[in-house]
Protein backbone atom coordinates (compact mmCIF):
# COMPACT_ATOMS: atom_id res chain seq x y z
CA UNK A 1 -187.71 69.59 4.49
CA UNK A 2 -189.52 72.98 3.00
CA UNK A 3 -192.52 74.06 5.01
CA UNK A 4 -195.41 74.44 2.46
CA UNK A 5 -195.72 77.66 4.01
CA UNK A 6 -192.48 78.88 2.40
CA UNK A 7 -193.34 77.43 -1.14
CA UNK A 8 -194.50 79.64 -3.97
CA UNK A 9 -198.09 78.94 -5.40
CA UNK A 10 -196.12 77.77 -8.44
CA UNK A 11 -193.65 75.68 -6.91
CA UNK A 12 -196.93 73.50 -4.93
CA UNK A 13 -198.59 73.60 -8.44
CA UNK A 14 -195.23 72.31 -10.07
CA UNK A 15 -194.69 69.26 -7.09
CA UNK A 16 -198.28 68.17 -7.52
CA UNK A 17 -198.39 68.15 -10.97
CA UNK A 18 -195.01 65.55 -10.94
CA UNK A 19 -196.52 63.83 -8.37
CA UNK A 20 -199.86 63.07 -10.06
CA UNK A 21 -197.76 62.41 -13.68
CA UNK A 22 -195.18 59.74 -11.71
CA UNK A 23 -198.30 57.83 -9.98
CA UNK A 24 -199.81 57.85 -13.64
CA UNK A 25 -196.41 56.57 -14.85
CA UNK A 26 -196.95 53.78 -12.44
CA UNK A 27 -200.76 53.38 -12.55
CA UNK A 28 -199.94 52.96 -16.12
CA UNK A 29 -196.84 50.13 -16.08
CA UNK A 30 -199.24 48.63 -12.96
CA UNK A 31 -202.39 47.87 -15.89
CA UNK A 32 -200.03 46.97 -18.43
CA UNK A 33 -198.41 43.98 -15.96
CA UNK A 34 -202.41 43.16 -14.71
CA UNK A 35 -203.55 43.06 -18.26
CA UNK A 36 -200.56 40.65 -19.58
CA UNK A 37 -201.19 38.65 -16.52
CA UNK A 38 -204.98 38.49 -17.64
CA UNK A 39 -203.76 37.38 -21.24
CA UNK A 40 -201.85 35.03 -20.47
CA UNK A 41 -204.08 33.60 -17.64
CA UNK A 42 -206.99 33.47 -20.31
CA UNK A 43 -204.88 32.37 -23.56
CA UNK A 44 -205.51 28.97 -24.05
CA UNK A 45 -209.44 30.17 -23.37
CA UNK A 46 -209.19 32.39 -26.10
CA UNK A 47 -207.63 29.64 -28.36
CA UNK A 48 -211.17 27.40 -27.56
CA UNK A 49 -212.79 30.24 -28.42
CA UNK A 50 -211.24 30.80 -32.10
CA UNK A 51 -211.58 27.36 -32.78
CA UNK A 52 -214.75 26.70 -31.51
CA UNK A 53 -217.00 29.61 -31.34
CA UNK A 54 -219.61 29.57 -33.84
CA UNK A 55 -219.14 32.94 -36.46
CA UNK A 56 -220.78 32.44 -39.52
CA UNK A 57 -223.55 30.50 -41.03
CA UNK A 58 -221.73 27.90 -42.47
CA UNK A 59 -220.61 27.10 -39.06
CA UNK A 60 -224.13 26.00 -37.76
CA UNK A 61 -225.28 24.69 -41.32
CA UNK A 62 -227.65 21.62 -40.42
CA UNK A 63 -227.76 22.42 -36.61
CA UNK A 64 -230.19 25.65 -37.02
CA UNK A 65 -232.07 26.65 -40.32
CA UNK A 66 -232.23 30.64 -40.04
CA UNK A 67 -233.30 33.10 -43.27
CA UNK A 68 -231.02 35.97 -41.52
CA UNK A 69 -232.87 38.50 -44.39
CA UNK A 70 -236.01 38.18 -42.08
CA UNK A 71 -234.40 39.39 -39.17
CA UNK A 72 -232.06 42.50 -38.51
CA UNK A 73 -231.21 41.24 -35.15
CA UNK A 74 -229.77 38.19 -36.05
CA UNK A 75 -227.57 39.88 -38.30
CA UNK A 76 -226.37 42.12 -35.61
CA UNK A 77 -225.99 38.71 -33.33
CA UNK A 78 -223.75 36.94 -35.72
CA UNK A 79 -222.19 40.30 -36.55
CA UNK A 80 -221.61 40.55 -33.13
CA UNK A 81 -219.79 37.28 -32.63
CA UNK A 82 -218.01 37.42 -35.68
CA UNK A 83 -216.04 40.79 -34.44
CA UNK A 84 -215.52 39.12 -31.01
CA UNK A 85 -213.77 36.09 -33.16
CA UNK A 86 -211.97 38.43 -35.03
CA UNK A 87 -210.58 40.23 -31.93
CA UNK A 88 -209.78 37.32 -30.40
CA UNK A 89 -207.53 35.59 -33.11
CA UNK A 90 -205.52 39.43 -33.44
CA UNK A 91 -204.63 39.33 -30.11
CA UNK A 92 -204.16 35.65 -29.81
CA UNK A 93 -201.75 35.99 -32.82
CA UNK A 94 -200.41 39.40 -31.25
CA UNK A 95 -199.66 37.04 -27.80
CA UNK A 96 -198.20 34.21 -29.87
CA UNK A 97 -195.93 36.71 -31.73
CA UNK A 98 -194.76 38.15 -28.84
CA UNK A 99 -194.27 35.00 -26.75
CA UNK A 100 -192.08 33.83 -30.00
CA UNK A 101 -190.17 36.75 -29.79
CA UNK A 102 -189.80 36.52 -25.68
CA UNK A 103 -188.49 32.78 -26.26
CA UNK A 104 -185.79 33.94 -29.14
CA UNK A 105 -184.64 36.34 -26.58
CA UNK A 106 -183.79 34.27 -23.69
CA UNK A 107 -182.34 31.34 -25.71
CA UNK A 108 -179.95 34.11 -26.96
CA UNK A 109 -179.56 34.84 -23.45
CA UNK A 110 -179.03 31.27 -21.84
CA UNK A 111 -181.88 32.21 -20.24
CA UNK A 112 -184.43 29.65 -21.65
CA UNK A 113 -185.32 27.75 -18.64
CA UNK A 114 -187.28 31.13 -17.70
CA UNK A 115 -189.50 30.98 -20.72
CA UNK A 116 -190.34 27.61 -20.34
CA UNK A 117 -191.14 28.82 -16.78
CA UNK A 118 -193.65 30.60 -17.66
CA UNK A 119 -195.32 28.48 -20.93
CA UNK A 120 -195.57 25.70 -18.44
CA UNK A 121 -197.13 27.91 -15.43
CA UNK A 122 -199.70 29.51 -17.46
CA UNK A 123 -200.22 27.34 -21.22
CA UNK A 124 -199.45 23.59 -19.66
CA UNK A 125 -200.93 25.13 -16.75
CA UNK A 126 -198.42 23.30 -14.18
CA UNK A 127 -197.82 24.36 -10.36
CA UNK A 128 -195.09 26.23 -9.37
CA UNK A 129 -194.11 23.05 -7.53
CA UNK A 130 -194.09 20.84 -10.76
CA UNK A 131 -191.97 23.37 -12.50
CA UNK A 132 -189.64 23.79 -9.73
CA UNK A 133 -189.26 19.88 -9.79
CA UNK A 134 -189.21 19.60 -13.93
CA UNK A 135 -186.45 22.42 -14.04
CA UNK A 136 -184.44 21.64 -11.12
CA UNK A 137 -184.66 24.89 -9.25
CA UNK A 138 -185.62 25.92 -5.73
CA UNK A 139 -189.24 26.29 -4.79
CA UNK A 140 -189.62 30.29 -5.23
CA UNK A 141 -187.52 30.24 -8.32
CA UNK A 142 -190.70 29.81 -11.35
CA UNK A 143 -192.69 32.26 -9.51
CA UNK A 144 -189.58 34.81 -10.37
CA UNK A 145 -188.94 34.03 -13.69
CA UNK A 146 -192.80 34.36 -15.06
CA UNK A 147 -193.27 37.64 -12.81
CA UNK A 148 -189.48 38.37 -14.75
CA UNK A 149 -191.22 36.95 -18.23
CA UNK A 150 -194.21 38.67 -17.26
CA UNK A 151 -192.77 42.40 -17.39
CA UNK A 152 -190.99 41.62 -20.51
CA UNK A 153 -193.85 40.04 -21.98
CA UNK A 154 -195.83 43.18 -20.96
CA UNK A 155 -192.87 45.45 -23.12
CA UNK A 156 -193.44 43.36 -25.76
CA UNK A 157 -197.80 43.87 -26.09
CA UNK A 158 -198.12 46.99 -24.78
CA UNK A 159 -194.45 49.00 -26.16
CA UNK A 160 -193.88 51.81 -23.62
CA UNK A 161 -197.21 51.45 -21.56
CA UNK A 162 -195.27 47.99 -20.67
CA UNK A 163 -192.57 49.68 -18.83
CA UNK A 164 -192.00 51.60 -15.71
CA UNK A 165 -191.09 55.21 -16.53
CA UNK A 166 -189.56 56.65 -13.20
């Protein structure tokens, strides 16, 4: 091993600078597997919330009588809400795409019984246990498959911020 003493100014600059850009790398890959973890943990919460939230007028017609031209705040409040709806259904429709697409790949791999690992663990929202028991695997074998489904699900949302870079 190289004493620092016998390193060039450049050659420190050069090992920090990789250093910091593979912990990004993995800081990175790290978020993207927290955030699809946080998606999918939060999905069918996100479905209530397209199909229940109240967005627009019409939706609380005979509930609350409201003249919204009196009042520039209210318009900003169902603004508001209406843009949170919005977001929601895009990424609800950008998980449901992308869980689609996760499923076509491992029945094309013979693989399917890891998919349905995961929809049951986090949209039927079933215990390890149970799944272990309904798929006829060991005990630790669904908590592999959705932390496998999990990184590929995270390629699939997030592209390159889903994978590890080394």
């Amino acid at each position: 091993m190289e004493l620092l003493s016998e390193l060039t100014v450049d050659e420190i600059i050069e090992r920090t600078i990789k250093e910091y850009e593979r912990k990004q790398k993995s800081k990175t890959q790290r978020r993207a597997f927290r955030n699809t973890k946080l998606l999918m943990e939060n999905y069918n919460n996100f479905k209530k919330h397209i199909d229940y939230s109240v967005s627009d007028i019409e939706d609380i017609q005979g509930i609350v009588k409201m003249d919204l031209q009196k009042n520039d705040c209210d318009q900003l409040f169902i603004l508001s809400i209406k843009q949170s709806k919005a977001k929601t259904l895009i990424m609800t429709s950008h998980i449901e795409t992308s869980l689609e697409l996760l499923e076509m790949e491992q029945k094309r791999e013979g693989t399917i019984e890891r998919y349905q690992a995961l929809e049951m663990y986090y949209i039927e929202k079933k215990s390890y246990e149970k799944i272990a028991e309904e798929l006829n695997t060991g005990k630790n074998t669904p908590s592999r498959w959705v932390k496998q489904m999990l990184d590929r699900l995270g390629v699939l949302l997030f592209g390159v911020d889903g994978i590890k870079l080394e």
